[in-house]
C-alpha atoms as a PDB file:
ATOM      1  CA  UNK A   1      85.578  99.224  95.823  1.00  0.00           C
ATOM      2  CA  UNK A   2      84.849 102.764  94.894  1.00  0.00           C
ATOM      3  CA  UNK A   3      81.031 102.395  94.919  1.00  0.00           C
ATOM      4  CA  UNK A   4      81.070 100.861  98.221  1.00  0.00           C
ATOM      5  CA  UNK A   5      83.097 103.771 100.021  1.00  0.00           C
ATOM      6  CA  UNK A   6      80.785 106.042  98.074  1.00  0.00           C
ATOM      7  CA  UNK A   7      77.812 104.507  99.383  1.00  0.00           C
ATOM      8  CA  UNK A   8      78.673 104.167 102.619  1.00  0.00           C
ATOM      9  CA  UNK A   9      80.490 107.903 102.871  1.00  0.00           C
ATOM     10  CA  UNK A  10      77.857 109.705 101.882  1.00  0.00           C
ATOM     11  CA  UNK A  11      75.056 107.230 103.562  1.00  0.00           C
ATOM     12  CA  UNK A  12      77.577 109.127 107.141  1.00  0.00           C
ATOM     13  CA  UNK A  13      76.712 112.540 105.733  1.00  0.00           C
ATOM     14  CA  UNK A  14      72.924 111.654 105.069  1.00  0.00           C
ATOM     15  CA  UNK A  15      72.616 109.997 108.323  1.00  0.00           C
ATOM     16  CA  UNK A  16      74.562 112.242 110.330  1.00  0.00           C
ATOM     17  CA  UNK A  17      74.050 115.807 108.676  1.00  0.00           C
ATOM     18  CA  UNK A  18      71.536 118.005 111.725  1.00  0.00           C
ATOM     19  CA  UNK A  19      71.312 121.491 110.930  1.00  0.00           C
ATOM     20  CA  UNK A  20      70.880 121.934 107.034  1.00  0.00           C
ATOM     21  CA  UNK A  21      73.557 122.093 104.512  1.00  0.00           C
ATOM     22  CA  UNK A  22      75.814 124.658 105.872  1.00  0.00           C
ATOM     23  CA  UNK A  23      76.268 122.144 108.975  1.00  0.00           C
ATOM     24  CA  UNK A  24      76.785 119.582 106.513  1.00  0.00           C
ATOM     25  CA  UNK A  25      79.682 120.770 104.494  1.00  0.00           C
ATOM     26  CA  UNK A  26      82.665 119.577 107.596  1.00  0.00           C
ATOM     27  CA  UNK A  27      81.012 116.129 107.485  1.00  0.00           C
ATOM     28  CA  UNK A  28      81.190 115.934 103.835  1.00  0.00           C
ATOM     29  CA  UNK A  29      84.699 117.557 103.875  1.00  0.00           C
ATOM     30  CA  UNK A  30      85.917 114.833 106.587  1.00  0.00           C
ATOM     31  CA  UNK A  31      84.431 112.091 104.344  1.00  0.00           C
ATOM     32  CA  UNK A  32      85.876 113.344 100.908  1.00  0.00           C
ATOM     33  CA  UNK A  33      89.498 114.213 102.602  1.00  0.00           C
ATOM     34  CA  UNK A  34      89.268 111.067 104.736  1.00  0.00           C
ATOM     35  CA  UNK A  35      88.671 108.987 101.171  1.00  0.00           C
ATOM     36  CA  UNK A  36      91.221 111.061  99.108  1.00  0.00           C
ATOM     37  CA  UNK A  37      88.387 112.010  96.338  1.00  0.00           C
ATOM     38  CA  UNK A  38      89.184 115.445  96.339  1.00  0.00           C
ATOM     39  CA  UNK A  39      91.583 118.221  98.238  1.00  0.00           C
ATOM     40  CA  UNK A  40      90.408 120.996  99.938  1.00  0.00           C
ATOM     41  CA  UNK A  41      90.886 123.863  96.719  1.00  0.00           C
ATOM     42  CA  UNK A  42      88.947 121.062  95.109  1.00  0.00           C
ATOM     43  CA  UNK A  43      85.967 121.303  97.741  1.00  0.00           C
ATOM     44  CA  UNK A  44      85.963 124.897  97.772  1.00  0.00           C
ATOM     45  CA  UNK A  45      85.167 125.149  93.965  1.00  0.00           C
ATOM     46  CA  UNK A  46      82.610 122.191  94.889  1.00  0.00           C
ATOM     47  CA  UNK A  47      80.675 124.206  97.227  1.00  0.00           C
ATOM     48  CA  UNK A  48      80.039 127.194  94.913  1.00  0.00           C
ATOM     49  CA  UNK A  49      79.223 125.116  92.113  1.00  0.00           C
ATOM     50  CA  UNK A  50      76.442 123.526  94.175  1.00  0.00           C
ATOM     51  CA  UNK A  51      75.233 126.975  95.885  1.00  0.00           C
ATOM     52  CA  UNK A  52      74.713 127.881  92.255  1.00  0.00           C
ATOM     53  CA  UNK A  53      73.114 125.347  91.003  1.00  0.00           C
ATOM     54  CA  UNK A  54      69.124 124.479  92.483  1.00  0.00           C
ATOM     55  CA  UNK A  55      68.368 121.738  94.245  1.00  0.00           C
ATOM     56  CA  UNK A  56      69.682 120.846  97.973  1.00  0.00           C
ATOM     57  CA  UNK A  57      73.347 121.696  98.616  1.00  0.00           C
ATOM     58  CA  UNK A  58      74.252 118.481 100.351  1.00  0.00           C
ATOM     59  CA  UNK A  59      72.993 116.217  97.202  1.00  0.00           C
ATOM     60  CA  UNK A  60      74.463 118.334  94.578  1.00  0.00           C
ATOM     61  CA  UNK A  61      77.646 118.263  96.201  1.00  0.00           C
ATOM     62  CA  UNK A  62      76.982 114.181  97.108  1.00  0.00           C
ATOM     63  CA  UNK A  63      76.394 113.975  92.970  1.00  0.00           C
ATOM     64  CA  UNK A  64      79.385 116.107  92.414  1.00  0.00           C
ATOM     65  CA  UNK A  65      82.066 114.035  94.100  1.00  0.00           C
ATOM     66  CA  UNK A  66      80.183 110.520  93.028  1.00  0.00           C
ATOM     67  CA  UNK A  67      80.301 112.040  89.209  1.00  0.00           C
ATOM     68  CA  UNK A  68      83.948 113.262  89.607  1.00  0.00           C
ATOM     69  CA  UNK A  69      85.175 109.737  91.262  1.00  0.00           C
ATOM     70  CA  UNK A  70      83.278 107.109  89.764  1.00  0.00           C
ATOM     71  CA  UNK A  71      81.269 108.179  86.535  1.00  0.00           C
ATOM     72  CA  UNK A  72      77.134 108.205  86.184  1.00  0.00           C
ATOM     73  CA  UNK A  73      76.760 105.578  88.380  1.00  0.00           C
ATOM     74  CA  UNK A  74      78.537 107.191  90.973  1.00  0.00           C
ATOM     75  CA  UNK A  75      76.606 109.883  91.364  1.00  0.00           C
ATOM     76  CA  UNK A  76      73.643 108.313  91.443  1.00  0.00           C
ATOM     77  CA  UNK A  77      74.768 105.773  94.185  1.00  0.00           C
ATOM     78  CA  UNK A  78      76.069 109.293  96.056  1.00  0.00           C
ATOM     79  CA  UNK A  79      73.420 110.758  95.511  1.00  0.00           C
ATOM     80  CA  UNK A  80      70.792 108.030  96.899  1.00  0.00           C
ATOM     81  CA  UNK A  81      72.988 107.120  99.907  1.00  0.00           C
ATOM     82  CA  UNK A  82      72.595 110.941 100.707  1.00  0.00           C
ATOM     83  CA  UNK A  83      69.159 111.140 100.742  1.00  0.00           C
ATOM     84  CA  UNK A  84      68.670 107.761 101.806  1.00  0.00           C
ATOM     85  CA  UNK A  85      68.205 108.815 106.113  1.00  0.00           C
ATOM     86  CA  UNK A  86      66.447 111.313 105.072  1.00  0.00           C
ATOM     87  CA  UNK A  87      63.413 109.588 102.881  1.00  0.00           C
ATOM     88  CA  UNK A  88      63.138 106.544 105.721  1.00  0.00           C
ATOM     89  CA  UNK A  89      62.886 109.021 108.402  1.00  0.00           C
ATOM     90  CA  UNK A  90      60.572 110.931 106.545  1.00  0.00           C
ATOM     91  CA  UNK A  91      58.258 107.468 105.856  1.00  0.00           C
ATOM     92  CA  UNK A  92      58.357 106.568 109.685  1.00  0.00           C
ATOM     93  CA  UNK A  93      57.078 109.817 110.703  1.00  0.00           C
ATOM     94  CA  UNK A  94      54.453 109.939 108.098  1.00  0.00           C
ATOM     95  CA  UNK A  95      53.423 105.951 109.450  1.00  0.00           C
ATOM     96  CA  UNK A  96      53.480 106.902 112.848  1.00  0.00           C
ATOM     97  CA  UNK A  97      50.975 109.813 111.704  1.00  0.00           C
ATOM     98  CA  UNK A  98      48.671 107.882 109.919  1.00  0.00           C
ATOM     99  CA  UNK A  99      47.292 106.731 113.509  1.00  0.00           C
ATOM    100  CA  UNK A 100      47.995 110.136 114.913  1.00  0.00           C
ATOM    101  CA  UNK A 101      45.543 112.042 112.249  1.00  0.00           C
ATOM    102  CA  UNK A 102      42.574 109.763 113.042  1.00  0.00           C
ATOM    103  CA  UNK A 103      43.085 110.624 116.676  1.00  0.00           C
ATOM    104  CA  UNK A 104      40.042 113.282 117.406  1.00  0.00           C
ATOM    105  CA  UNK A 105      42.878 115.508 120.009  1.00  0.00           C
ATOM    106  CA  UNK A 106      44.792 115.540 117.136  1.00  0.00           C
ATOM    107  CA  UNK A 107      42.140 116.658 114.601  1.00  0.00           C
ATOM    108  CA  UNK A 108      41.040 119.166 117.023  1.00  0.00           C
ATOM    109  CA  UNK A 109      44.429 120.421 117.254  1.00  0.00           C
ATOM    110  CA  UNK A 110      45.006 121.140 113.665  1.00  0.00           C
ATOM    111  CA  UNK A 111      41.896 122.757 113.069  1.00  0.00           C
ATOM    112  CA  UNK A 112      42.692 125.016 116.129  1.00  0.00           C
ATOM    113  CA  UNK A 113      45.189 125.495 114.281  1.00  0.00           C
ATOM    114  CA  UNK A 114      44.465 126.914 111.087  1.00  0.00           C
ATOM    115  CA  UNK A 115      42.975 129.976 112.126  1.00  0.00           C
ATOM    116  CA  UNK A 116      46.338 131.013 114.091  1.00  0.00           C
ATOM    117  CA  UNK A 117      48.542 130.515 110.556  1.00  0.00           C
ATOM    118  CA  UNK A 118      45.657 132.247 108.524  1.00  0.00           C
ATOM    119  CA  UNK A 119      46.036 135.027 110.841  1.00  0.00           C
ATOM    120  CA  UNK A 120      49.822 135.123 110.899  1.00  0.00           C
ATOM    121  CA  UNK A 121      49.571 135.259 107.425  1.00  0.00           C
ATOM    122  CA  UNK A 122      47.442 137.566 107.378  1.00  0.00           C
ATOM    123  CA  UNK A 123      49.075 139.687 109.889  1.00  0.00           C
ATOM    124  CA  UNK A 124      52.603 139.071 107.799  1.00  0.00           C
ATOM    125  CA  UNK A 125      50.501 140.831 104.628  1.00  0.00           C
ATOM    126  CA  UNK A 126      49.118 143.630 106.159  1.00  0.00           C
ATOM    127  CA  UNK A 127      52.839 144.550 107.587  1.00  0.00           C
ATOM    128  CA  UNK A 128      54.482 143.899 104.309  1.00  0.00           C
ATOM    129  CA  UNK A 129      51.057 146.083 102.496  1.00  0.00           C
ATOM    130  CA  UNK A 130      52.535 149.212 105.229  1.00  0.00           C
ATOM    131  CA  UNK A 131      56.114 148.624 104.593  1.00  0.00           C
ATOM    132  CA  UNK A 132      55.926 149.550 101.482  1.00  0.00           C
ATOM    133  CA  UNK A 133      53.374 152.195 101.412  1.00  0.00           C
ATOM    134  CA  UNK A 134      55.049 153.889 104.186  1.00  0.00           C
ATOM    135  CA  UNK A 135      57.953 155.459 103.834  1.00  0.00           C
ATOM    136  CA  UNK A 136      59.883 157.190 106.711  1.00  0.00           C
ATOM    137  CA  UNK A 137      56.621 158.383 108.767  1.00  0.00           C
ATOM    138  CA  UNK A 138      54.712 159.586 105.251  1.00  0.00           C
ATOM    139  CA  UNK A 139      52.317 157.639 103.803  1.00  0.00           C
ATOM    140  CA  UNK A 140      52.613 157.035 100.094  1.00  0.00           C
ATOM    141  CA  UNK A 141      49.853 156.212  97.660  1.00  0.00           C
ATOM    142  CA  UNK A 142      50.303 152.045  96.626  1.00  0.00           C
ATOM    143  CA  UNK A 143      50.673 151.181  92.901  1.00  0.00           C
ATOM    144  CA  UNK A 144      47.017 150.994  91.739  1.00  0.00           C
ATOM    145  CA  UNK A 145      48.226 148.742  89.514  1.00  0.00           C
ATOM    146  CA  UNK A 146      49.087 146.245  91.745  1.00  0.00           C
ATOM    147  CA  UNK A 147      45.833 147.154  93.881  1.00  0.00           C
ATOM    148  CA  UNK A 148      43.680 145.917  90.437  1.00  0.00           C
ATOM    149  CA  UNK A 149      45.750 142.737  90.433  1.00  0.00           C
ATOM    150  CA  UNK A 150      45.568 141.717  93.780  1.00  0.00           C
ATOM    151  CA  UNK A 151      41.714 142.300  93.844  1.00  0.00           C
ATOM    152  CA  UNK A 152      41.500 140.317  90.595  1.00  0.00           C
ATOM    153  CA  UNK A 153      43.457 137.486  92.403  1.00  0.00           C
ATOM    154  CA  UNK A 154      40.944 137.304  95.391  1.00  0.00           C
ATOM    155  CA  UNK A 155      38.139 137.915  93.339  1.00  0.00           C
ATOM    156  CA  UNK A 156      39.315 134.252  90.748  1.00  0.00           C
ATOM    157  CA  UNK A 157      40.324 132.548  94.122  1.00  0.00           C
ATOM    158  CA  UNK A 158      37.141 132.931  95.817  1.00  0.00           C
ATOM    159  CA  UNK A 159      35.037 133.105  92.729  1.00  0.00           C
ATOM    160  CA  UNK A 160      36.647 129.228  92.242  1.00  0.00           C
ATOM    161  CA  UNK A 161      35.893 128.385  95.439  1.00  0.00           C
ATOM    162  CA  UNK A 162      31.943 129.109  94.252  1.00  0.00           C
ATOM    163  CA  UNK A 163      32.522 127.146  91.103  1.00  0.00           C
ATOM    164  CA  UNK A 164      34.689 124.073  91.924  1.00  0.00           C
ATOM    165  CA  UNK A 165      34.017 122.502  95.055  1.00  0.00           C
ATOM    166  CA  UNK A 166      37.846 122.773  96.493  1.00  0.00           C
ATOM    167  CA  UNK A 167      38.933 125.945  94.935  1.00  0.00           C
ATOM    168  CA  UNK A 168      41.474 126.479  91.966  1.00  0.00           C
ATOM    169  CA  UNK A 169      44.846 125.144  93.029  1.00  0.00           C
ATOM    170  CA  UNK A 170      47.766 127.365  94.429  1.00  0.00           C
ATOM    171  CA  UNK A 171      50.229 126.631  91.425  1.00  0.00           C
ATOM    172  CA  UNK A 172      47.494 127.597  88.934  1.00  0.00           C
ATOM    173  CA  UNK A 173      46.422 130.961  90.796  1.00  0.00           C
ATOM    174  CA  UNK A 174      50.641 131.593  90.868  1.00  0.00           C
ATOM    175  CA  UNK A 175      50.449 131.262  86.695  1.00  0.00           C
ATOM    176  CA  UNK A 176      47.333 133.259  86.482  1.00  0.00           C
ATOM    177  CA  UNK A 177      49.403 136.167  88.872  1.00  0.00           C
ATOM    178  CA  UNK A 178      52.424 135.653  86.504  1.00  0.00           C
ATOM    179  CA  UNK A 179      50.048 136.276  83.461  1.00  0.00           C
ATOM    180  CA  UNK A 180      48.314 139.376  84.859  1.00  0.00           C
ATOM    181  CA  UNK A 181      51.499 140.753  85.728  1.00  0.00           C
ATOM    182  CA  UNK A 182      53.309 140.143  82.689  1.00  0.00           C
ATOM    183  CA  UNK A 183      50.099 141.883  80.795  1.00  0.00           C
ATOM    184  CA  UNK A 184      50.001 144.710  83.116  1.00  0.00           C
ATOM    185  CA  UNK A 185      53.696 145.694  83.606  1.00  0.00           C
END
């Protein structure tokens, strides 16, 4: 039966699939050849449809060939077996890490830790700030501008830090930056 071989196809690619997409795309050519769901021209059109489209290559090309070959509920049993590996694996690690957080070498770890990415961060701003204020060995003047927003940013982020016991969240500062900028420019 169709939803069988779907299931079990694309539960291969899910299970099988190291290395990202790109490394995907022979596995799920093998399976769709190997099945007769679609030809190779076929595939090809496949792939750029689901580089164009968001979302994971690998399931929109999964809910591609389940649509194509067996309807709605074909690409939604594609589309699970897919992502199937992927969500168990995910909820064994995070299980196994439960008990691994309340270990105190762990916790000291991590907060070791924090400092280092707050200074590669840092370190990846400051070299992105002189890219593009310097310009073939002369310095040029930043957008003042963009010098008012930025200081507005740190000044709500830590100012919300003062008020609200955790801070404002990341998505919200990203909508207050995409305000400001929309004003300003």
């Amino acid at each position: 039966m169709i939803y069988i071989d779907l299931f079990l196809g694309f539960l291969k690619v899910g299970l099988f699939s190291f290395g990202g997409a790109y490394a995907a795309i022979p596995l799920i050519r093998d399976v769709v050849l190997h099945y007769g769901w679609i030809n190779d021209e076929q595939l090809a059109y496949m792939i750029a449809v689901s580089e164009s489209t968001p979302g994971p290559i690998m399931v929109n090309m999964a809910t591609y060939v389940g649509s194509m070959t067996a309807g709605i509920p074909g690409a939604l049993i594609a589309t699970f077996s897919v992502v199937l590996p992927a969500f168990v694996i995910i909820i064994l690690i995070m299980i196994m890490m439960k008990g691994l957080l309340k270990n105190p070498y762990a916790q000291a770890v991590l907060r070791g830790l924090k400092p280092c990415i707050m200074g590669i961060i840092l370190a990846m701003g400051f070299s992105m700030i002189m890219q593009n204020t310097v310009i073939k060995e002369k310095l040029v003047s930043p957008d003042i501008k963009s010098v008012v927003v930025c200081l507005v940013l740190v000044a709500v982020y830590f100012g919300s830090r003062k008020i609200v016991k955790f801070g404002i969240s990341p998505i919200v500062l990203i909508c207050i930056a995409a305000a400001i900028g929309i004003v300003v420019y």
